[in-house]
C-alpha atoms as a PDB file:
ATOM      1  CA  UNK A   1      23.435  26.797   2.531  1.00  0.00           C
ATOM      2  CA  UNK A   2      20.206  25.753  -0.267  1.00  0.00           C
ATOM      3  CA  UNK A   3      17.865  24.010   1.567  1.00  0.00           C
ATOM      4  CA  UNK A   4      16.841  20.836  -0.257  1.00  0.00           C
ATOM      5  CA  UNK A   5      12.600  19.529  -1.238  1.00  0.00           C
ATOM      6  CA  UNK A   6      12.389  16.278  -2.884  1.00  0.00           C
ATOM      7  CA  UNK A   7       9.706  15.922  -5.012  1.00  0.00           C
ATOM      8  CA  UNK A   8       7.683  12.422  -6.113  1.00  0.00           C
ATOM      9  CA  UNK A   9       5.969  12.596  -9.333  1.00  0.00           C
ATOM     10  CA  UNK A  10       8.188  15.343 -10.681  1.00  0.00           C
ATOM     11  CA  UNK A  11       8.423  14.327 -14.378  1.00  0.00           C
ATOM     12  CA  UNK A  12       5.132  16.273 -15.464  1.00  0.00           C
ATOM     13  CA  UNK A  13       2.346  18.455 -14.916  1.00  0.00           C
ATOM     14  CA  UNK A  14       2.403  20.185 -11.248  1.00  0.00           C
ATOM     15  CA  UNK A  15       5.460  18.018  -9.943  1.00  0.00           C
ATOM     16  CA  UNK A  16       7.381  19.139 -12.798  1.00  0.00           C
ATOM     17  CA  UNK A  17       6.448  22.966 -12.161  1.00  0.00           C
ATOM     18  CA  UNK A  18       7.607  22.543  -8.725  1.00  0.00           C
ATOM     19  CA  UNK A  19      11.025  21.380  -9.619  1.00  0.00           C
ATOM     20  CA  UNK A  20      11.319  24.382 -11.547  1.00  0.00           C
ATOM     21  CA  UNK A  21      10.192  26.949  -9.133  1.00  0.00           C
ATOM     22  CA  UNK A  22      11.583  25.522  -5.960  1.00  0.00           C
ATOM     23  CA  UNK A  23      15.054  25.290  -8.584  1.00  0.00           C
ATOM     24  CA  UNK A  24      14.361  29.148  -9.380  1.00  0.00           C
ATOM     25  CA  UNK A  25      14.304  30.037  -5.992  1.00  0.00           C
ATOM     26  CA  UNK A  26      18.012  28.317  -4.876  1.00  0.00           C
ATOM     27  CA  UNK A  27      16.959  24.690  -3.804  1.00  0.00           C
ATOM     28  CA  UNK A  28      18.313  21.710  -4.512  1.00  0.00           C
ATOM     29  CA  UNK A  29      16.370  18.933  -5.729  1.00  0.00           C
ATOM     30  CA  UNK A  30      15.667  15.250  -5.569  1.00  0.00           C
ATOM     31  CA  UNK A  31      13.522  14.402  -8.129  1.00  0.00           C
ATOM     32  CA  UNK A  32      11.278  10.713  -8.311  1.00  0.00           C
ATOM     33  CA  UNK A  33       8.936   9.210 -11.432  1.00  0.00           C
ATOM     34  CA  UNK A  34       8.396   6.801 -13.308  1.00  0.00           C
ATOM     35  CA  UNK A  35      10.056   7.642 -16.405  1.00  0.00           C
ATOM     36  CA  UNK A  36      13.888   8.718 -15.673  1.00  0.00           C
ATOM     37  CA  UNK A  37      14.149   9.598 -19.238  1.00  0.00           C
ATOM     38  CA  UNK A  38      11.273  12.689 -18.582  1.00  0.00           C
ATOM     39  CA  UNK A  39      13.277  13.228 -15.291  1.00  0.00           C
ATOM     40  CA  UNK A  40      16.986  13.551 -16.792  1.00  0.00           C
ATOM     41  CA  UNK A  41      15.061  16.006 -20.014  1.00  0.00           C
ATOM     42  CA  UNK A  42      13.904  18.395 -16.526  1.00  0.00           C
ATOM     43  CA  UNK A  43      17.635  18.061 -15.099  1.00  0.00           C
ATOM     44  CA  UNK A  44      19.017  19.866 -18.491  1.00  0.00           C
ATOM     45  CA  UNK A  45      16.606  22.397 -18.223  1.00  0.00           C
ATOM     46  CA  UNK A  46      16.237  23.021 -14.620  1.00  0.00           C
ATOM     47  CA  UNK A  47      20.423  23.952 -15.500  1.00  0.00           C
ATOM     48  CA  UNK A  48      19.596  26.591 -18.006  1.00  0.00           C
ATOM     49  CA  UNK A  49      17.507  28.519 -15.484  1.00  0.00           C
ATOM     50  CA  UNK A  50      18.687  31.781 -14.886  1.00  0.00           C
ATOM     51  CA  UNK A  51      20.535  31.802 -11.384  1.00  0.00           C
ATOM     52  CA  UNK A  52      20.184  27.648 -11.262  1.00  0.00           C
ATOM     53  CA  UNK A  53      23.555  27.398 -12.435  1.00  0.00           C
ATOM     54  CA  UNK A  54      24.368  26.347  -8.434  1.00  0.00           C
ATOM     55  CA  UNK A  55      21.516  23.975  -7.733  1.00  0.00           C
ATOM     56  CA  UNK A  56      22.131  20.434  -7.537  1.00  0.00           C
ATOM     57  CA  UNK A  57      19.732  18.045  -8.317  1.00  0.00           C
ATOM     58  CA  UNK A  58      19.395  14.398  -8.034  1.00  0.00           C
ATOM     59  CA  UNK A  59      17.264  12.083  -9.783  1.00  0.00           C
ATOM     60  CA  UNK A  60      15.555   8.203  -9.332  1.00  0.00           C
ATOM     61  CA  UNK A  61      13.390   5.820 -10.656  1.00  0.00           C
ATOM     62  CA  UNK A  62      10.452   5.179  -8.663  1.00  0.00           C
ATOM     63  CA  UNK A  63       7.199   3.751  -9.349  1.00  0.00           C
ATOM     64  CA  UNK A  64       4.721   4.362  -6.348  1.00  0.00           C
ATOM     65  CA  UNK A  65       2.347   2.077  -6.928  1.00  0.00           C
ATOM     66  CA  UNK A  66       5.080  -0.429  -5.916  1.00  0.00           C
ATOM     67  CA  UNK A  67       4.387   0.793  -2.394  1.00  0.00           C
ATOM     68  CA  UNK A  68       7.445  -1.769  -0.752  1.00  0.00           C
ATOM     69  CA  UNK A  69       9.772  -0.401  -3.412  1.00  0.00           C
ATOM     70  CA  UNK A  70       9.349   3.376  -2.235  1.00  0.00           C
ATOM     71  CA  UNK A  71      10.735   2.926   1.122  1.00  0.00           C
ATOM     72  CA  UNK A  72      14.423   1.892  -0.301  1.00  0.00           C
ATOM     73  CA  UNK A  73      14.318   4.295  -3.236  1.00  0.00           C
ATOM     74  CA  UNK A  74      13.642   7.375  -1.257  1.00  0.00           C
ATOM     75  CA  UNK A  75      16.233   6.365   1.347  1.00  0.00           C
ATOM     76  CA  UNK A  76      18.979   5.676  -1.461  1.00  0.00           C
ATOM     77  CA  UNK A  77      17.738   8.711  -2.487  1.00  0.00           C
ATOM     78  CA  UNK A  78      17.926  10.894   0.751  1.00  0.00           C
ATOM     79  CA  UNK A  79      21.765   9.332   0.999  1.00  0.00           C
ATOM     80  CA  UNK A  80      22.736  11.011  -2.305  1.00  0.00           C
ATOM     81  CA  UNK A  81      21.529  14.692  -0.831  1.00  0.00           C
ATOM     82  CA  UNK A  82      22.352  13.913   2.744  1.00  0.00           C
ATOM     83  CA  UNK A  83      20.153  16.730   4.715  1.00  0.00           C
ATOM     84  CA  UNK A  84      16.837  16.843   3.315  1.00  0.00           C
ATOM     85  CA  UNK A  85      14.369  19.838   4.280  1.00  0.00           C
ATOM     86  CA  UNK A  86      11.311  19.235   2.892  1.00  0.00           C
ATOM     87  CA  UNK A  87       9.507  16.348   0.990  1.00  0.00           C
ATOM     88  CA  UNK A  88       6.763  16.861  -1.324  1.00  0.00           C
ATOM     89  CA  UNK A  89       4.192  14.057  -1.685  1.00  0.00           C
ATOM     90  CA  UNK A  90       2.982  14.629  -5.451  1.00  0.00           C
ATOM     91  CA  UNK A  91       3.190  11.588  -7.464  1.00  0.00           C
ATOM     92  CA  UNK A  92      -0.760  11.277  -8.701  1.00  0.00           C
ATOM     93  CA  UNK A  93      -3.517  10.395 -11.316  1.00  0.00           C
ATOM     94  CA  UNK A  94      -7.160  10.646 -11.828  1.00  0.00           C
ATOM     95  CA  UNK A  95      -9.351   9.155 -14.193  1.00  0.00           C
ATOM     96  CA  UNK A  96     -13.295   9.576 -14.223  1.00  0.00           C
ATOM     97  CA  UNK A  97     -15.206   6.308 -13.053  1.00  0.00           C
ATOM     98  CA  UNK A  98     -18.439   4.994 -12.617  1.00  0.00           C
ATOM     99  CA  UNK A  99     -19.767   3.090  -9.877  1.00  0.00           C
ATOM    100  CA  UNK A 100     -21.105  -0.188 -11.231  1.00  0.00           C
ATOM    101  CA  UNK A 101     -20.003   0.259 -14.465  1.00  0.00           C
ATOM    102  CA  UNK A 102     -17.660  -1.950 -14.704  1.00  0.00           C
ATOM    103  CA  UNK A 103     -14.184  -0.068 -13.860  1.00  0.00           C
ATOM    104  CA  UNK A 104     -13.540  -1.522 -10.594  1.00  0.00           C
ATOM    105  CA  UNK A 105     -10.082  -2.310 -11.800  1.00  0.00           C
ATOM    106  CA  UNK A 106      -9.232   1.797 -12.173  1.00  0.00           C
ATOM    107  CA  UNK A 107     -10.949   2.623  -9.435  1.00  0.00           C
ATOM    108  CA  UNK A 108      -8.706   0.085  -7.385  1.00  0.00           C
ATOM    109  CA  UNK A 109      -6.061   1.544  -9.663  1.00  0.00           C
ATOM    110  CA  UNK A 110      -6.785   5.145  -8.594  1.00  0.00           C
ATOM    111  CA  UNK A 111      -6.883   4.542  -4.680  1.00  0.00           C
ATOM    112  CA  UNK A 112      -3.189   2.247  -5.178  1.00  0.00           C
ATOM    113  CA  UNK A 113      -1.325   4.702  -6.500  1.00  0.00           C
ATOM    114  CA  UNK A 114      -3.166   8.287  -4.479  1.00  0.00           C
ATOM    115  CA  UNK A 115      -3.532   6.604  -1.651  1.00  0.00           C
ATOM    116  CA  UNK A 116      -1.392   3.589  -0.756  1.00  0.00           C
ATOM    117  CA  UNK A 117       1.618   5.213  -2.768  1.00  0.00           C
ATOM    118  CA  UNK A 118       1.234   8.320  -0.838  1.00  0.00           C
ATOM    119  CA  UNK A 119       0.900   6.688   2.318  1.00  0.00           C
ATOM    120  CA  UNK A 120       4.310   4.750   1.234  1.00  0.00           C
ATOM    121  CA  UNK A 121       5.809   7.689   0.412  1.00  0.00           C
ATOM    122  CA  UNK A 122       4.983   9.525   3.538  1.00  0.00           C
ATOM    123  CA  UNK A 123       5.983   6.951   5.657  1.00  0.00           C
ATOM    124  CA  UNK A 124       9.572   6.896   3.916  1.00  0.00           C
ATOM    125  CA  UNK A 125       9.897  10.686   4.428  1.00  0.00           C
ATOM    126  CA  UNK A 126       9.005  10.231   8.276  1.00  0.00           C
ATOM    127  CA  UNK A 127      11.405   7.640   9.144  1.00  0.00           C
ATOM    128  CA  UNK A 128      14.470   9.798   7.158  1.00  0.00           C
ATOM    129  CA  UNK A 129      13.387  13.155   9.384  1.00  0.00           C
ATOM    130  CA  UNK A 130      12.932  10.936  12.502  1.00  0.00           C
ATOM    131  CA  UNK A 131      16.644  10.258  12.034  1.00  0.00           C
ATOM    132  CA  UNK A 132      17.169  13.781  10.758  1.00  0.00           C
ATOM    133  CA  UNK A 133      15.522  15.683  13.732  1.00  0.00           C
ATOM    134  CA  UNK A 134      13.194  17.209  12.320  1.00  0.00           C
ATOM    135  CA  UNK A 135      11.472  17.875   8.544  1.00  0.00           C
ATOM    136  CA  UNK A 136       8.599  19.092   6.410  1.00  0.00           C
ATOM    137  CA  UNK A 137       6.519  17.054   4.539  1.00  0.00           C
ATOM    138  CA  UNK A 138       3.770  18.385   1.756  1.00  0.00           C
ATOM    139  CA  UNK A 139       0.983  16.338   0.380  1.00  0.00           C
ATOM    140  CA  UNK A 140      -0.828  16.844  -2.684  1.00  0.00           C
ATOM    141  CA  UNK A 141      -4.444  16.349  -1.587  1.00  0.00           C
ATOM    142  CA  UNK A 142      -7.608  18.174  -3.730  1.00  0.00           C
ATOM    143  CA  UNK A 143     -10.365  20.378  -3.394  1.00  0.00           C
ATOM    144  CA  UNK A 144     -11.832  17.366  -4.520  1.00  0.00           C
ATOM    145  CA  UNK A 145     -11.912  16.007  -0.749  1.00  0.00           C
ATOM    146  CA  UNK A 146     -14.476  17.626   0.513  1.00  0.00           C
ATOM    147  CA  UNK A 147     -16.965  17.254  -2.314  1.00  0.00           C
ATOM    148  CA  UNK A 148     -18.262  14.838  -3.691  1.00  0.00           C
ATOM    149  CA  UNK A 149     -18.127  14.670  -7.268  1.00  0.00           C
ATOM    150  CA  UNK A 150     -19.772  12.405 -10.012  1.00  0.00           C
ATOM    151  CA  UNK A 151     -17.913  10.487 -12.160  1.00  0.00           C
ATOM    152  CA  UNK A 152     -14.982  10.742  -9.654  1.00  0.00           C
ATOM    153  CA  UNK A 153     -16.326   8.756  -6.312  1.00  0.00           C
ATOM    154  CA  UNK A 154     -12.757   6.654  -6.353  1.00  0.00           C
ATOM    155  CA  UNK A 155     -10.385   9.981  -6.732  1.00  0.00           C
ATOM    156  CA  UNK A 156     -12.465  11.690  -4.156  1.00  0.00           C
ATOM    157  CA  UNK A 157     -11.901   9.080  -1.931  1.00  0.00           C
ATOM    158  CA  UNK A 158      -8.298   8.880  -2.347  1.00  0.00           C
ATOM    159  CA  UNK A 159      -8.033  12.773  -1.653  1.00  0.00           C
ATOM    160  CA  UNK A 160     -10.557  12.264   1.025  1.00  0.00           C
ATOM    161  CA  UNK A 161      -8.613   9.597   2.582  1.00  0.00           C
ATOM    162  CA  UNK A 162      -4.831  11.395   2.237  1.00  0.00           C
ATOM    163  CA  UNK A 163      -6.022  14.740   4.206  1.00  0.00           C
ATOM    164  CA  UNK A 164      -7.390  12.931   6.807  1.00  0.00           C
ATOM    165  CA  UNK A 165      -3.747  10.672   7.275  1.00  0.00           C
ATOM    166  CA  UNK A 166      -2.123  13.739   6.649  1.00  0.00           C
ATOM    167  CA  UNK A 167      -4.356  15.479   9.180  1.00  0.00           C
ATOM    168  CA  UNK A 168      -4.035  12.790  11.808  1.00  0.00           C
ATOM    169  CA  UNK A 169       0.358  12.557  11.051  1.00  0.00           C
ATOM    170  CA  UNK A 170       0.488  16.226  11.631  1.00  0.00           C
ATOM    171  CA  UNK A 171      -0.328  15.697  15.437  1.00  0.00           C
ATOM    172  CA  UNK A 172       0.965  12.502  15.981  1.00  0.00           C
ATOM    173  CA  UNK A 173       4.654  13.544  14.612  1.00  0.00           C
ATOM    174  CA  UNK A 174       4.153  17.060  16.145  1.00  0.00           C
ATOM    175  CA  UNK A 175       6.819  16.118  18.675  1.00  0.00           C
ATOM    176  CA  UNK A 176       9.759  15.046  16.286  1.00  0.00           C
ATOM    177  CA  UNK A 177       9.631  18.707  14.970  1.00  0.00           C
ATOM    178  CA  UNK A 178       8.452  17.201  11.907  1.00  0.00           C
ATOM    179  CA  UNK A 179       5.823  19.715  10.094  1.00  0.00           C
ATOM    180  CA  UNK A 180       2.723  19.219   7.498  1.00  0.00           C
ATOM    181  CA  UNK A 181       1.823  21.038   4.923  1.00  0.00           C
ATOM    182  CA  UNK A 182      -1.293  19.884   2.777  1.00  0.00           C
ATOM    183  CA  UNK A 183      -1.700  21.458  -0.668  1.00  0.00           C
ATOM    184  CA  UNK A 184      -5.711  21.619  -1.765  1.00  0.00           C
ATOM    185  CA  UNK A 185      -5.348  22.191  -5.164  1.00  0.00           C
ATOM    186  CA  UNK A 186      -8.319  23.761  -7.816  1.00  0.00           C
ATOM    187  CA  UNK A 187      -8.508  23.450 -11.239  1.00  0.00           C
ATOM    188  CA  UNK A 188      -4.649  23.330 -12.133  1.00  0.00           C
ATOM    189  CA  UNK A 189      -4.064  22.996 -16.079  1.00  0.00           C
ATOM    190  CA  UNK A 190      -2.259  19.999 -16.806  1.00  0.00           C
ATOM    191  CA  UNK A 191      -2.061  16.472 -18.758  1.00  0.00           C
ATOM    192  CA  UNK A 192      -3.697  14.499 -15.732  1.00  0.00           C
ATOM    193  CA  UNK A 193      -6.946  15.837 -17.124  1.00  0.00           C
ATOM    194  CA  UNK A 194      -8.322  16.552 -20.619  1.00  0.00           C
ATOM    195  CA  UNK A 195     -10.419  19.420 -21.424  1.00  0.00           C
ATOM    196  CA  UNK A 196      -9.271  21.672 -18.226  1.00  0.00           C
ATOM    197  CA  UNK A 197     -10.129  24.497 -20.122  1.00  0.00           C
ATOM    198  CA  UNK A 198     -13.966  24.105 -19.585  1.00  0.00           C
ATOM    199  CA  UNK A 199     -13.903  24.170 -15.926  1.00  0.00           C
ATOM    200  CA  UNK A 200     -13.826  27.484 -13.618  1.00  0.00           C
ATOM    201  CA  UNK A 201     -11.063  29.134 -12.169  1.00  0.00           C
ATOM    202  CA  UNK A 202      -8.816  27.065 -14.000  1.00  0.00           C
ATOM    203  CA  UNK A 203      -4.742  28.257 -13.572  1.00  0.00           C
ATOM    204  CA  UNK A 204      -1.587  27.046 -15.111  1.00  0.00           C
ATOM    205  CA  UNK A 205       0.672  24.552 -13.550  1.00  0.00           C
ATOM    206  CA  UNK A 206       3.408  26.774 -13.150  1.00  0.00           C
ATOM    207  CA  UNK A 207       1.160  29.656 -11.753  1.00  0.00           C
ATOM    208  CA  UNK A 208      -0.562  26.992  -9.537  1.00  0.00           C
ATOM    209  CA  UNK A 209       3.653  26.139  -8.466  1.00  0.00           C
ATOM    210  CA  UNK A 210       4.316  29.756  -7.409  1.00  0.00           C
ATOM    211  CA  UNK A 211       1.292  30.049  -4.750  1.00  0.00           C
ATOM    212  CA  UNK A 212       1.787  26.464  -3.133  1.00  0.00           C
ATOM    213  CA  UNK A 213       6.144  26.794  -2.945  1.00  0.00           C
ATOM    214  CA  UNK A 214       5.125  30.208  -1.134  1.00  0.00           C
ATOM    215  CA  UNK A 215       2.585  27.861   1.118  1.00  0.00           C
ATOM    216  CA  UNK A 216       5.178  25.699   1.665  1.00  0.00           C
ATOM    217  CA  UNK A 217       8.285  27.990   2.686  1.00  0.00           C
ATOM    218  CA  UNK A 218       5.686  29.239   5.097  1.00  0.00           C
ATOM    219  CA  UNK A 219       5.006  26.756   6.836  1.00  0.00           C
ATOM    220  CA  UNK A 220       1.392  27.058   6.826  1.00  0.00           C
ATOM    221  CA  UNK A 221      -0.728  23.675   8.151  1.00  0.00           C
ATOM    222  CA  UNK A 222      -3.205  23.995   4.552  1.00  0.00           C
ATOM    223  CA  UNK A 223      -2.559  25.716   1.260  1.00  0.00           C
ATOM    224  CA  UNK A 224      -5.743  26.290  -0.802  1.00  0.00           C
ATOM    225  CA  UNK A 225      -4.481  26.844  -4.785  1.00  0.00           C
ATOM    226  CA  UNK A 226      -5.611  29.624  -6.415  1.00  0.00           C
ATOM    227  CA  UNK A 227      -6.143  31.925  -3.131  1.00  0.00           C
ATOM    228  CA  UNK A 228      -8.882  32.991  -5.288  1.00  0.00           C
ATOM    229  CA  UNK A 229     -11.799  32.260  -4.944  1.00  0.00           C
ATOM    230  CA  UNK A 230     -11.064  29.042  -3.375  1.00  0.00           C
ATOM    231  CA  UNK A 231      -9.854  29.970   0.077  1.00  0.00           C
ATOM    232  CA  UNK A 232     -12.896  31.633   0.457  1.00  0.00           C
ATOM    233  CA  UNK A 233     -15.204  28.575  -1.241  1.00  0.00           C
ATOM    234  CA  UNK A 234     -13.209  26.237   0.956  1.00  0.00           C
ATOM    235  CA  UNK A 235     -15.813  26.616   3.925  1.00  0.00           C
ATOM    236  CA  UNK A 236     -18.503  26.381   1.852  1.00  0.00           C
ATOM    237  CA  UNK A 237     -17.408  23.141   0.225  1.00  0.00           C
ATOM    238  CA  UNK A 238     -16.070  21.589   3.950  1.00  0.00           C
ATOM    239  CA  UNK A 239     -19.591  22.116   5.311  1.00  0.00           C
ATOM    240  CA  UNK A 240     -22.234  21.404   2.283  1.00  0.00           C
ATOM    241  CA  UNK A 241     -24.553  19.270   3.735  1.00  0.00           C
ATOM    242  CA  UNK A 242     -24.842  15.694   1.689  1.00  0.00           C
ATOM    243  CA  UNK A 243     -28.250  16.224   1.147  1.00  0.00           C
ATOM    244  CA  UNK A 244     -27.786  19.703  -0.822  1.00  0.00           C
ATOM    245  CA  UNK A 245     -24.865  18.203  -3.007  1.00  0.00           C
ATOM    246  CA  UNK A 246     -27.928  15.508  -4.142  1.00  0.00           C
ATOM    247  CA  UNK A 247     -30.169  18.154  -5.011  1.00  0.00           C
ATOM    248  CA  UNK A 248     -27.063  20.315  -6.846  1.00  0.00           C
ATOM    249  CA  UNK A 249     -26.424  17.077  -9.050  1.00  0.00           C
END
């Protein structure tokens, strides 16, 4: 029997990679974002994948920045697949920002929709496995949480602040049989952010899909994407002192 993954924010850019690897590899979907139209386009081609011919997929309108709308949406939407096996918390944006200039609006704007929306979302997911017996849920968090980078204080924060839930859910909802898996994404080339091209290490969305789905299906607690060379950066970042990232920038 396919297992099923729900993903939110799977119209575009790494969401929308997902769909089609997870699809490539036998699962059905559930797919969530703001604009169905983008949604029902990835339906009709997620069914001209090679060997998709079998998946099913189901698709909703959801907005997560309308954090008491989530909760229904995702249940109506756990009802059309019945078992669910795995829920990945994507739906995202970033936007640079400066402190005090200004953009307090997109800043707030930023932390609704990475943070709150996520928290929504997770929450939603939770209750469903609760009732399930048990679950997997992903979330999209960043390199970007554990440094601290200029021009992007308010998306740090919201990365910052969505590993540490996630971090803190994983033990608390241990006992449900419930698992966690949190993505720390690189440099992944998509439209979220212009000019990806000038920054190291960069990857494509859909090479950037391949590494996390194999995170994911095994089970492991963090996924660092590409392996290279940010698994092995990863300590270096966790444990900069905030005095050296001064003197860096």
């Amino acid at each position: 029997m396919n297992k099923t993954v729900v993903i939110t924010g799977a119209s575009s850019g790494i969401g929308k990679a997902l769909a089609l690897e997870f699809a490539q590899r036998g699962y059905n979907l559930g797919l969530a974002a703001r604009r169905l139209d983008k949604l029902e386009a990835l339906q009709a081609e997620i069914a001209l994948l090679p060997g998709a011919q079998n998946v099913r997929v189901e698709t909703i309108e959801l907005d997560v920045n309308n954090t008491h709308a989530v909760g229904p949406a995702l249940q109506t939407l756990f009802g059309h697949l019945n078992r669910v096996d795995i829920v990945v918390v994507n739906a995202g944006v970033n936007q640079l920002t400066g402190v005090g200039k200004g953009q307090l609006q997109e800043e707030l704007g930023l932390m609704q929709t990475n943070l709150l929306g996520a928290i929504a979302t997770v929450n939603a997911a939770v209750e469903f496995f609760k009732t399930q017996g048990s679950g997997h849920v992903v979330g999209m968090s960043s390199l970007a949480s554990l440094a601290p980078i200029p021009k992007q204080a308010a998306y740090c924060a919201t990365k910052a602040g969505f590993s540490m839930y996630l971090d803190a859910a994983a033990i608390e909802l241990k006992k449900y049989n419930i698992d966690f898996t949190k993505i720390l994404p690189g440099f992944v080339k998509t439209d979220i952010v212009e000019n990806m091209d000038k920054f190291p290490f960069v990857v494509s969305a859909e090479k950037a899909a391949k590494e996390m789905v194999t995170h994911i299906e095994k089970r492991r607690s963090v996924g660092v994407v590409p392996g290279y060379p940010w698994r092995l950066l990863k300590p270096v970042l966790a444990n900069m002192p905030s005095g050296v990232w001064r003197y860096l920038k």
